[in-house]
Protein backbone atom coordinates (compact mmCIF):
# COMPACT_ATOMS: atom_id res chain seq x y z
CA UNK A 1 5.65 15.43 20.37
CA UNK A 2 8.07 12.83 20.29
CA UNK A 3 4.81 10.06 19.51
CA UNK A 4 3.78 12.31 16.73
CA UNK A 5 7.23 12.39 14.96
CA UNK A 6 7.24 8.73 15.33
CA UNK A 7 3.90 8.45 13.32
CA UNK A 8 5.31 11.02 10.44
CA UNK A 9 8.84 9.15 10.37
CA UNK A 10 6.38 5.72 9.88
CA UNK A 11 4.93 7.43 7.61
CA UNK A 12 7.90 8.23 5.47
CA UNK A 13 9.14 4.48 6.00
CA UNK A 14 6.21 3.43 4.27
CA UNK A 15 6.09 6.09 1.32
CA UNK A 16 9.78 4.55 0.62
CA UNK A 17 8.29 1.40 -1.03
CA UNK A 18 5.18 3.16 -2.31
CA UNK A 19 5.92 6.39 -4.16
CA UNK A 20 1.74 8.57 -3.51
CA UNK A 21 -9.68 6.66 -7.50
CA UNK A 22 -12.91 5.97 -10.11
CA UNK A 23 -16.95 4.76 -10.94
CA UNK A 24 -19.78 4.71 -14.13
CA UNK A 25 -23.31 6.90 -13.38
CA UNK A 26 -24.60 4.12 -11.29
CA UNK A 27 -22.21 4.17 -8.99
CA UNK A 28 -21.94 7.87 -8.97
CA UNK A 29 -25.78 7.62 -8.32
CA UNK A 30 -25.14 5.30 -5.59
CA UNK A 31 -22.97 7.53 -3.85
CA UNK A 32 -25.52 10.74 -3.94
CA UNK A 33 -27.45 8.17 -2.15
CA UNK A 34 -25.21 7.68 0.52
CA UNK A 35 -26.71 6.86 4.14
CA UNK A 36 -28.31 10.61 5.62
CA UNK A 37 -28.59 12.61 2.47
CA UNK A 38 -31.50 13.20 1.10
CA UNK A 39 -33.54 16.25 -0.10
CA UNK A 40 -31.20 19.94 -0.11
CA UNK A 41 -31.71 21.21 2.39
CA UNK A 42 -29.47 24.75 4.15
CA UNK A 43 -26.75 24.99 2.42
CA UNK A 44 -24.15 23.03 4.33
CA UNK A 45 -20.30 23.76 3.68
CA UNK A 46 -17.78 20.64 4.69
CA UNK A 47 -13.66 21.96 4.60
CA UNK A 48 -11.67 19.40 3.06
CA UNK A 49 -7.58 19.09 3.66
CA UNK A 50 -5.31 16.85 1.14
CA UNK A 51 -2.03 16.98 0.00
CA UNK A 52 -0.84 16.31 -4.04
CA UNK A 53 2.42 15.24 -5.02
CA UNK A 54 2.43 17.80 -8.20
CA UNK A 55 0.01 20.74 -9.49
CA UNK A 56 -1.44 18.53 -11.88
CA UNK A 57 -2.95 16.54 -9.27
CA UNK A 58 -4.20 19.39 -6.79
CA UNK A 59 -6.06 20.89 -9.70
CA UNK A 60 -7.89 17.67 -10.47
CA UNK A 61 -8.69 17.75 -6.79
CA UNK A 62 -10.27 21.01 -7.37
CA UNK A 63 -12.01 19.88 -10.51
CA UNK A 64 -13.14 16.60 -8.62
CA UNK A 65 -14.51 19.42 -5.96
CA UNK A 66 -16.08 21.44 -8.33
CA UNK A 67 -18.01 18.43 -10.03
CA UNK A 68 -19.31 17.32 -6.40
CA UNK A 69 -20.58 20.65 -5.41
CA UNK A 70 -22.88 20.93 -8.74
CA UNK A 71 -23.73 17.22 -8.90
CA UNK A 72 -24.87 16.16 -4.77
CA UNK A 73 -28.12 16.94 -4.31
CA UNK A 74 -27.81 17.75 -0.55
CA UNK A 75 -26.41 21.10 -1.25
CA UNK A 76 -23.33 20.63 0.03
CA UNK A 77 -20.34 22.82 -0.67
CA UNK A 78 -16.96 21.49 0.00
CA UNK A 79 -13.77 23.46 0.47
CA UNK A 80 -10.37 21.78 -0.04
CA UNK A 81 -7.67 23.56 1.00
CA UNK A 82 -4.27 22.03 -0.14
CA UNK A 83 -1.23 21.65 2.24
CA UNK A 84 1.89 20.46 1.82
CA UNK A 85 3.37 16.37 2.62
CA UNK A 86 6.45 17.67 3.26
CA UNK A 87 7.80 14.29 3.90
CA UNK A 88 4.95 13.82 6.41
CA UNK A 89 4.89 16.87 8.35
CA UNK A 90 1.48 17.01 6.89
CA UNK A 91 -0.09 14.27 9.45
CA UNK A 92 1.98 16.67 12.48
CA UNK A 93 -0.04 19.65 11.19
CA UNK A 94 -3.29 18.42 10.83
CA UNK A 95 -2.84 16.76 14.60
CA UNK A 96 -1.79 19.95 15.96
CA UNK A 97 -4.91 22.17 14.34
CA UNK A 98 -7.59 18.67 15.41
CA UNK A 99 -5.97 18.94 19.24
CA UNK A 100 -6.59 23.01 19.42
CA UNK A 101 -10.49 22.65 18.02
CA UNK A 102 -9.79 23.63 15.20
CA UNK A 103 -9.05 22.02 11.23
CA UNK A 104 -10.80 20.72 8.40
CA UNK A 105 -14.02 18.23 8.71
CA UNK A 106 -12.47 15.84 6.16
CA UNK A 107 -9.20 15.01 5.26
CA UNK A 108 -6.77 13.13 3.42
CA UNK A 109 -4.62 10.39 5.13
CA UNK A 110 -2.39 8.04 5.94
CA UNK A 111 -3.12 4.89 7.73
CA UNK A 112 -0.04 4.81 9.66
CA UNK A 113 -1.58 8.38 11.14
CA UNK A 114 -4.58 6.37 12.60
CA UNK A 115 -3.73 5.20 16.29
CA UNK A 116 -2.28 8.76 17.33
CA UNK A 117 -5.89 10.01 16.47
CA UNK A 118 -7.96 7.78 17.27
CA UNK A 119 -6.33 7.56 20.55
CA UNK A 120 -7.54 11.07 21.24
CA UNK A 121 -10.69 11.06 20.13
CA UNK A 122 -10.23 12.83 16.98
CA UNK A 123 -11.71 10.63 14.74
CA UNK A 124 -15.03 10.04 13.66
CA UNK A 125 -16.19 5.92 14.16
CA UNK A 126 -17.74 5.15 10.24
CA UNK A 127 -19.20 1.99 11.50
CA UNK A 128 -22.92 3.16 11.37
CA UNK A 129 -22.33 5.23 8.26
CA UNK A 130 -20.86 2.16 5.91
CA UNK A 131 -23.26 -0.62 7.46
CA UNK A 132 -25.75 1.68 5.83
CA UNK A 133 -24.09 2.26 2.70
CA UNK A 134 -25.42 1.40 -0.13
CA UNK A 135 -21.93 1.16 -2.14
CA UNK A 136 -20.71 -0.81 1.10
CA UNK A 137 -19.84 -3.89 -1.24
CA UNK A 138 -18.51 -1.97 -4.15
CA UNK A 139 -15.11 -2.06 -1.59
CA UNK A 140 -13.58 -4.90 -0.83
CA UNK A 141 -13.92 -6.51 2.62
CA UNK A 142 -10.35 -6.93 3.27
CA UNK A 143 -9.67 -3.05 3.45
CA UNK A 144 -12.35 -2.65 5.41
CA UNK A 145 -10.59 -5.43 7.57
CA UNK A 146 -6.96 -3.21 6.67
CA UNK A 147 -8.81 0.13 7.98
CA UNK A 148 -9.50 -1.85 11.36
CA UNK A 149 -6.44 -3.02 12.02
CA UNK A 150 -5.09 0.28 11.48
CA UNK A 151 -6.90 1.43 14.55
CA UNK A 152 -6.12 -1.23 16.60
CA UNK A 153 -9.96 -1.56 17.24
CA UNK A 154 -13.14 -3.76 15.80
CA UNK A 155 -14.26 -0.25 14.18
CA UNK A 156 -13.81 1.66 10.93
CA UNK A 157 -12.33 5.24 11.21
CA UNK A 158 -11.07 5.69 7.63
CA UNK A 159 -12.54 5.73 4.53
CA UNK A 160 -10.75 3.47 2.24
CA UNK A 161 -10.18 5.52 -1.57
CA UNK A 162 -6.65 4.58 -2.85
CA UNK A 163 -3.71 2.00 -3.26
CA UNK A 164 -0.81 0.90 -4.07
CA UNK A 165 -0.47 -2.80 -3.99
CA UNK A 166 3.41 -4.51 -4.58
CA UNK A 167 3.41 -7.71 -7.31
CA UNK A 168 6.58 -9.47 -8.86
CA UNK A 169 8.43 -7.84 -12.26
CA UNK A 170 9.13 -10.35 -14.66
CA UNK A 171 11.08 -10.96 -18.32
CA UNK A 172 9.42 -13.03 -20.31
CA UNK A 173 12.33 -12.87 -22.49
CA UNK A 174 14.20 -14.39 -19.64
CA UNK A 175 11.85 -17.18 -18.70
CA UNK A 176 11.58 -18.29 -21.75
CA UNK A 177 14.91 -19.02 -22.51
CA UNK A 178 15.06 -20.48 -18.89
CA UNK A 179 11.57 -22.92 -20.02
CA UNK A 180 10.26 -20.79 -16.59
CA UNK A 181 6.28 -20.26 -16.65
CA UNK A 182 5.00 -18.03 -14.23
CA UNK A 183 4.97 -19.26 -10.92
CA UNK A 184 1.32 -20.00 -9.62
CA UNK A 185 2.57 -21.06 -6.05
CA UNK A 186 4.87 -20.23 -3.19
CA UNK A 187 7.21 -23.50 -3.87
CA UNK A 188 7.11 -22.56 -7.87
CA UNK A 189 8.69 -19.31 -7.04
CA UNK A 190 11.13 -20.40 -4.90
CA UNK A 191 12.30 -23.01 -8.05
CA UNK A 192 11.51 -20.41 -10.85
CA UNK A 193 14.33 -18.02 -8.23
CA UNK A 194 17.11 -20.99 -8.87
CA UNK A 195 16.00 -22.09 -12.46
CA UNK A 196 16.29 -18.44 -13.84
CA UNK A 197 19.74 -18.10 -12.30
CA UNK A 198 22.08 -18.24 -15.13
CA UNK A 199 25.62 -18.15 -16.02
CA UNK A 200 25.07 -16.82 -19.89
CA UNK A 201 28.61 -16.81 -21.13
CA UNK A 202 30.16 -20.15 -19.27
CA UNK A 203 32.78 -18.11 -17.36
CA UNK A 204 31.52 -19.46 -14.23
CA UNK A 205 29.82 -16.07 -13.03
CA UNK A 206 26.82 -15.64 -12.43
CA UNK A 207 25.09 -13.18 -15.35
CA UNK A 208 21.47 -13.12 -14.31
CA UNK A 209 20.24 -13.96 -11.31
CA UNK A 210 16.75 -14.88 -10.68
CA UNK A 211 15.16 -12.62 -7.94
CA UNK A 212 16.15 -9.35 -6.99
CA UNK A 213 16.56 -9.18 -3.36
CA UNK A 214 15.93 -5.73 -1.46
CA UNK A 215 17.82 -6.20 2.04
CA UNK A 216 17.92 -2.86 3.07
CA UNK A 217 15.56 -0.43 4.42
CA UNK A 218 12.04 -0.94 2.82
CA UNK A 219 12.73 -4.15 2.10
CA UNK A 220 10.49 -5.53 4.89
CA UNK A 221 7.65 -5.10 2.93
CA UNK A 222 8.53 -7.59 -0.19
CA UNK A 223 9.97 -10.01 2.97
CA UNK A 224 6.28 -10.22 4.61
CA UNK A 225 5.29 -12.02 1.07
CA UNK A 226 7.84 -14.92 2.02
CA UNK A 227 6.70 -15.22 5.85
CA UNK A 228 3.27 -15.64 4.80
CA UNK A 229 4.48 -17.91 2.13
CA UNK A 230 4.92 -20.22 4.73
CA UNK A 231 2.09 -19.62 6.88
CA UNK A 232 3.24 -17.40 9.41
CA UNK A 233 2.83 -14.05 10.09
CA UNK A 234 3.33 -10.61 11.66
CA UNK A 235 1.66 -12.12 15.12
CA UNK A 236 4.09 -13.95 15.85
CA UNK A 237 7.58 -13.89 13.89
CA UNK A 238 9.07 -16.80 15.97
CA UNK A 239 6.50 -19.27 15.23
CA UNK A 240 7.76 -22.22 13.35
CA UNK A 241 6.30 -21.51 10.16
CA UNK A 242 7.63 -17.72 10.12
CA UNK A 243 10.97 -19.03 10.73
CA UNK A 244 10.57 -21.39 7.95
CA UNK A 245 9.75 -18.19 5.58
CA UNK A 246 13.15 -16.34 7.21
CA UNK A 247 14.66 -19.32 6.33
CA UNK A 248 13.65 -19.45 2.11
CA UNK A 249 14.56 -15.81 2.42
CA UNK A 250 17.86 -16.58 3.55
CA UNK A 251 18.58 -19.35 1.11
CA UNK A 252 17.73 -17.22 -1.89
CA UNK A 253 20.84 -15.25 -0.75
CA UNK A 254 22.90 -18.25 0.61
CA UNK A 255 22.56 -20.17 -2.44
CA UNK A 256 23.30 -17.26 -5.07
CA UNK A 257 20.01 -16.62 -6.31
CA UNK A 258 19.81 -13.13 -6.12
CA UNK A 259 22.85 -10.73 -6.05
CA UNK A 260 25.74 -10.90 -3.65
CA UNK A 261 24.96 -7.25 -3.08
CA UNK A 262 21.53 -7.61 -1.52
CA UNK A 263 22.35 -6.89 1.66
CA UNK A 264 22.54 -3.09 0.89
CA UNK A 265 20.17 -2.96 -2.10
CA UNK A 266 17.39 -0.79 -1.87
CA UNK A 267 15.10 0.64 -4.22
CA UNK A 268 17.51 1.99 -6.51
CA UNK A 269 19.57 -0.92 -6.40
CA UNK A 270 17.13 -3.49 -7.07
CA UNK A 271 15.31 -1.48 -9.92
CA UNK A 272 18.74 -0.68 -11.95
CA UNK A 273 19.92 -4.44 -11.38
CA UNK A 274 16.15 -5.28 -12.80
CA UNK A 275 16.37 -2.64 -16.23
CA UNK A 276 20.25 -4.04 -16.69
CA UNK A 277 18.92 -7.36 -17.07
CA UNK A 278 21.06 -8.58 -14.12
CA UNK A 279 18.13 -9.96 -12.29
CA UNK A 280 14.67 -11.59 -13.50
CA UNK A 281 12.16 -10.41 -10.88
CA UNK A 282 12.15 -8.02 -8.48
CA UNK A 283 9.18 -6.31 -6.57
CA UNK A 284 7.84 -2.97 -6.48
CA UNK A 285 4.25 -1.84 -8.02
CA UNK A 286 2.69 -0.05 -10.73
CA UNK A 287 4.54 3.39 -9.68
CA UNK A 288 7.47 1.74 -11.40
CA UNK A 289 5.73 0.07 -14.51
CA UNK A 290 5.77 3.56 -17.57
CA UNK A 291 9.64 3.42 -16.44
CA UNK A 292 9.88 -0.51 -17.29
CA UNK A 293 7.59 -0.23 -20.39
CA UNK A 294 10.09 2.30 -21.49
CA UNK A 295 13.25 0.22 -21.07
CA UNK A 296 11.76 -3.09 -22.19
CA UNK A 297 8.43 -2.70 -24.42
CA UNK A 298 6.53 -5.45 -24.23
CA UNK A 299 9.32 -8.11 -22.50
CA UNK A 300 8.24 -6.91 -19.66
CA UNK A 301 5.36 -8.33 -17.22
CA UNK A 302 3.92 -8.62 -14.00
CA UNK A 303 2.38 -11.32 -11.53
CA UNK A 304 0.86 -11.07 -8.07
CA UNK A 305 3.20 -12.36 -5.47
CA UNK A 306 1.72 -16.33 -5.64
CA UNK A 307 0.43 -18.10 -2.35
CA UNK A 308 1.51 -20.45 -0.32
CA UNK A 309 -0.04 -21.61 2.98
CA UNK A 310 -1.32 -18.09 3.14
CA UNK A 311 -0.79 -15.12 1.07
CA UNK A 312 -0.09 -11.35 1.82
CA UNK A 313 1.97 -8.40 -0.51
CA UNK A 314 2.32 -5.02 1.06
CA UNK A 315 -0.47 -1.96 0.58
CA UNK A 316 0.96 1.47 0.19
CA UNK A 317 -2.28 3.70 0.87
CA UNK A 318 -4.63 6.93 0.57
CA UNK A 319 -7.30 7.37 2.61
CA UNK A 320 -9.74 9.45 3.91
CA UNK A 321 -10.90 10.52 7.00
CA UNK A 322 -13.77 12.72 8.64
CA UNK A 323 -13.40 14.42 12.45
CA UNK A 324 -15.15 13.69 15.51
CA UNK A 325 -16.13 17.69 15.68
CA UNK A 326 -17.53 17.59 11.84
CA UNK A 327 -21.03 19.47 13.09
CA UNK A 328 -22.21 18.01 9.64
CA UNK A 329 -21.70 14.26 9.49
CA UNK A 330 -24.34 13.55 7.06
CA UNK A 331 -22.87 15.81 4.49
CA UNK A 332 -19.28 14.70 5.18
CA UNK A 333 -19.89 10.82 4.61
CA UNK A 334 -21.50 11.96 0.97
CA UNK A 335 -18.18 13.63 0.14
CA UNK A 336 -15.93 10.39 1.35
CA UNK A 337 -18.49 8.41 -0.71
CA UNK A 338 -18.45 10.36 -3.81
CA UNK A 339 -14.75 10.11 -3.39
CA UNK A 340 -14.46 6.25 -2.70
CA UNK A 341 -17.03 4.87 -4.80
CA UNK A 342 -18.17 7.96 -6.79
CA UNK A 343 -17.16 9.99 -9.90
CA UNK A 344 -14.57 11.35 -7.36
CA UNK A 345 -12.92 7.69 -7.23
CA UNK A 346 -12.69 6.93 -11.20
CA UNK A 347 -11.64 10.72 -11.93
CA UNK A 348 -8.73 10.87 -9.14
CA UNK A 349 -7.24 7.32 -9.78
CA UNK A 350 -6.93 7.76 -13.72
CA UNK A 351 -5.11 11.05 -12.95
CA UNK A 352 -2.34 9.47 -10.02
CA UNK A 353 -2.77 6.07 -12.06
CA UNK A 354 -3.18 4.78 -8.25
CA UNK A 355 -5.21 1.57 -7.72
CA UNK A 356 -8.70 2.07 -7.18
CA UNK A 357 -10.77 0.94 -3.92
CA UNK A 358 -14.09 0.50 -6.02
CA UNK A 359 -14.88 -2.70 -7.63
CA UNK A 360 -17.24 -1.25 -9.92
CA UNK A 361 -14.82 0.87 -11.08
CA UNK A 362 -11.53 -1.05 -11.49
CA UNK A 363 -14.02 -3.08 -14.30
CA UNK A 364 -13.83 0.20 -16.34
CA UNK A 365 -11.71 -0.08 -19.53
CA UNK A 366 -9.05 2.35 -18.42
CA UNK A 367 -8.17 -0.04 -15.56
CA UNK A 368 -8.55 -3.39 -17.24
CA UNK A 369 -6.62 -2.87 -20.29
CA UNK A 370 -3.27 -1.74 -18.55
CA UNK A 371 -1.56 -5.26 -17.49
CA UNK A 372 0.21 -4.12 -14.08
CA UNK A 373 -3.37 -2.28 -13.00
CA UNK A 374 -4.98 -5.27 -13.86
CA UNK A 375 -2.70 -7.45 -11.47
CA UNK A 376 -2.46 -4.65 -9.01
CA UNK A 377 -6.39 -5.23 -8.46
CA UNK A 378 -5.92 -9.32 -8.70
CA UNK A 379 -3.14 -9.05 -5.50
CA UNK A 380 -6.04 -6.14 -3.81
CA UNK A 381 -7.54 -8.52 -1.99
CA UNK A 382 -4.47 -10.17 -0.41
CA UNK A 383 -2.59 -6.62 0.47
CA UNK A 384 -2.21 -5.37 3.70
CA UNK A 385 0.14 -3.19 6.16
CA UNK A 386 2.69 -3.88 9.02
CA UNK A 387 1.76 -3.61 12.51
CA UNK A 388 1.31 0.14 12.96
CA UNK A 389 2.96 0.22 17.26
CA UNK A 390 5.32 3.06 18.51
CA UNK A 391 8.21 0.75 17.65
CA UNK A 392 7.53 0.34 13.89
CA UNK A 393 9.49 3.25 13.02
CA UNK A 394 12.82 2.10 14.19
CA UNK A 395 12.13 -0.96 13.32
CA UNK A 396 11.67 -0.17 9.67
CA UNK A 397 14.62 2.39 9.78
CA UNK A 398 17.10 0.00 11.69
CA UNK A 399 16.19 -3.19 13.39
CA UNK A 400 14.75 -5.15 10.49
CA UNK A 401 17.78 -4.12 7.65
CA UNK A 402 20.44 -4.93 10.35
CA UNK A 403 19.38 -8.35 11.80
CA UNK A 404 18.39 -9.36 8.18
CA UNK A 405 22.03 -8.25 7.32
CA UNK A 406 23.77 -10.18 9.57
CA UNK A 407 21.05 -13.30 8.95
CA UNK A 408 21.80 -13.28 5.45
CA UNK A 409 25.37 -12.96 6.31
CA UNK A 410 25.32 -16.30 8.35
CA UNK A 411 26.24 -14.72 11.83
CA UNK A 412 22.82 -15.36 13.00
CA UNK A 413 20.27 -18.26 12.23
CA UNK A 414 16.50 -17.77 11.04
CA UNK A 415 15.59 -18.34 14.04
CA UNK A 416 17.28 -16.50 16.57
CA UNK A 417 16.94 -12.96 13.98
CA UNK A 418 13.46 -14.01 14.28
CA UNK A 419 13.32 -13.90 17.89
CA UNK A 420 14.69 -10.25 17.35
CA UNK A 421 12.43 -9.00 15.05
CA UNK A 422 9.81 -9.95 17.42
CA UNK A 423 11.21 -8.31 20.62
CA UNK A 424 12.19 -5.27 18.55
CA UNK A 425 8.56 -5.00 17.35
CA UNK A 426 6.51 -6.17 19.96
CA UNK A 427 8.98 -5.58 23.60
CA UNK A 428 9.33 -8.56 25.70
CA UNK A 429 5.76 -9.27 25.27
């Protein structure tokens, strides 16, 4: 019990940076075709489980269900039976009904859910499925990569369908008057941080400062764009060049570059100091953009967090998943498909406004001509997850925020919070 509340409470880390997908008739084609479906056959009925954050969305779900069961030509019926998130109690339930024989044949998910189930057996390996799959390439590679690492294995046990994917904020208003382009590489972000610092009314305070910095809890995720920056990594924090990304992360707060408060700031924080016009950039992702198009019209934009020696922004997710006791595998890959890569994918992600998963569709007009979607899918590729261990949850919750704190506080150097981090993630390993 105590392993499973660890994966909900990761869960609920994650959903703290990310709040909660789409194809033309060819792909929708393309998904009827899926590996093992062919001619109908007896009827075949697959039981679906997914959560929605309002009613709006669980009765698109049941229209996206609806569509599938008089479109697939395999006669397949699927069920979805809608239960609650309840701030992830959903991944406890759906463990507790797979362990007693019993719950759906397909579900929604989380990826931080994966290594509790697959380390019982409860999944179903897609491996021979999507090496089949006609649509395979529709998805890009580095999810499937992301689904993999998820499971701690070489295999895929979850169906990629949704995303969220972090990028930088911007005022153009603001870089203008600063003679700031957008940055187009790790170093020109660090400069455009200290050009676009300003004192506005020669009092000798600061007025606008030029990032804003989310210290607290959450604020991991933004952070893993900086350690990359620099060529390090998640692997191994105390390598040289992951100290060297601690260290630009430090300096942004040691030199005044982002406000004195940063520390503490968390989502609220940093979004109200962005909308006040106290800071220039900040980070979050297209959950946040209707709200900033409201407060700022058009002087407001977006870029994908720029690269460095390497480059890596933070996936919030949706997936899906089928069970290891599905009696009808066939049937339930057709479903993921249609949902991935199918009429199910376009349908769902113009409804939640989520990112979609499918190439072909993220070329459709609804996705291209909205600015942050459009550099939601450019930063796709590069998006990823933290190491999903039994330690990530207190790690997220206290470890990370409180050596940061006292890092960016001077008490401790780059290195030695580094050193931290990496025994609080990964033991004395």
């Amino acid at each position: 019990m105590k392993k499973i509340l660890s994966i909900v409470l990761a869960i609920a880390m994650s959903a703290s940076m990310f709040a909660g997908c789409a194809s033309t008739p060819a792909a929708s084609q393309a998904a009827s075709a899926a590996a093992s479906t062919g001619t109908a056959g007896a009827p075949v009925t697959i039981t679906h489980w997914y959560w929605a954050d309002n009613s709006a969305y669980s009765a698109k779900m049941q229209d996206m269900v609806t569509d599938f069961n008089a479109t697939n030509k395999s006669n397949i019926k699927v069920v979805a039976q809608e239960y609650p998130w309840d701030g992830g109690a959903y991944s406890e339930t759906l463990f507790t009904a797979a362990m007693g024989g019993g719950g759906p044949d397909t579900a929604s998910w989380k990826l931080t859910s994966t290594p509790l189930f697959t380390a019982n057996k409860l999944l179903a390996n897609l491996d021979g499925y999507i090496s089949k799959w006609s649509d395979k390439d529709d998805i890009d590679s580095s999810l499937y990569d992301t689904m993999k690492q998820a499971s701690g294995t070489s295999s895929i046990y979850v169906m990629p369908w949704n995303t969220q994917v972090l990028y930088v904020y911007y005022r153009p208003s603001l870089f203008k008057a600063a003679g700031v382009t957008v940055p187009k590489t790790y170093d020109e972000f660090l400069a455009a941080c200290k050009k676009l610092t300003k004192d506005t009314n020669g009092d000798g305070k600061t007025d606008v400062y030029g990032f804003g910095m989310r210290g607290a809890k959450g604020g991991q995720e933004p952070w893993g764009s900086f350690i990359f920056g620099r060529g390090g990594d998640f692997k191994d924090l105390t390598s040289a060049k992951s100290v060297a990304g601690m260290q630009d992360f430090i300096d942004l707060y040691k030199n005044g570059y982002v406000p004195p408060t940063a520390t503490t700031d968390g989502f609220n924080e940093i979004i109200a100091n962005f909308k006040s016009g106290k800071t220039a950039m900040t980070v979050h992702h297209i959950g946040s953009s209707k709200d900033m198009v409201k407060t700022f019209g058009d002087d407001v934009g977006a870029f994908v967090f720029p690269a460095g020696e390497k480059q890596w922004t933070s996936m919030g997710d949706t997936e899906n998943v089928m069970f290891e006791k599905t009696k009808n595998k066939d049937a339930a890959f057709e479903w993921l498909a249609y949902l991935a890569t199918g009429k199910g994918q376009e349908t769902w992600c113009t409804a939640t406004g989520n990112v979609p998963v499918s190439k072909t569709v993220q070329k459709l007009p609804v996705f291209q001509d909205n600015k942050f979607m459009k550099v939601s899918i450019e930063g796709q590729p590069h998006a990823g997850i933290l190491p999903i261990l039994d330690t990530t949850t207190e790690w997220i919750s206290t470890i990370w925020p409180n050596t940061v704190a006292s890092a960016l506080a001077g008490k401790t150097t780059a290195a030695d919070a580094m050193k931290t981090l990496q025994k609080g993630l990964y033991g004395n390993k």
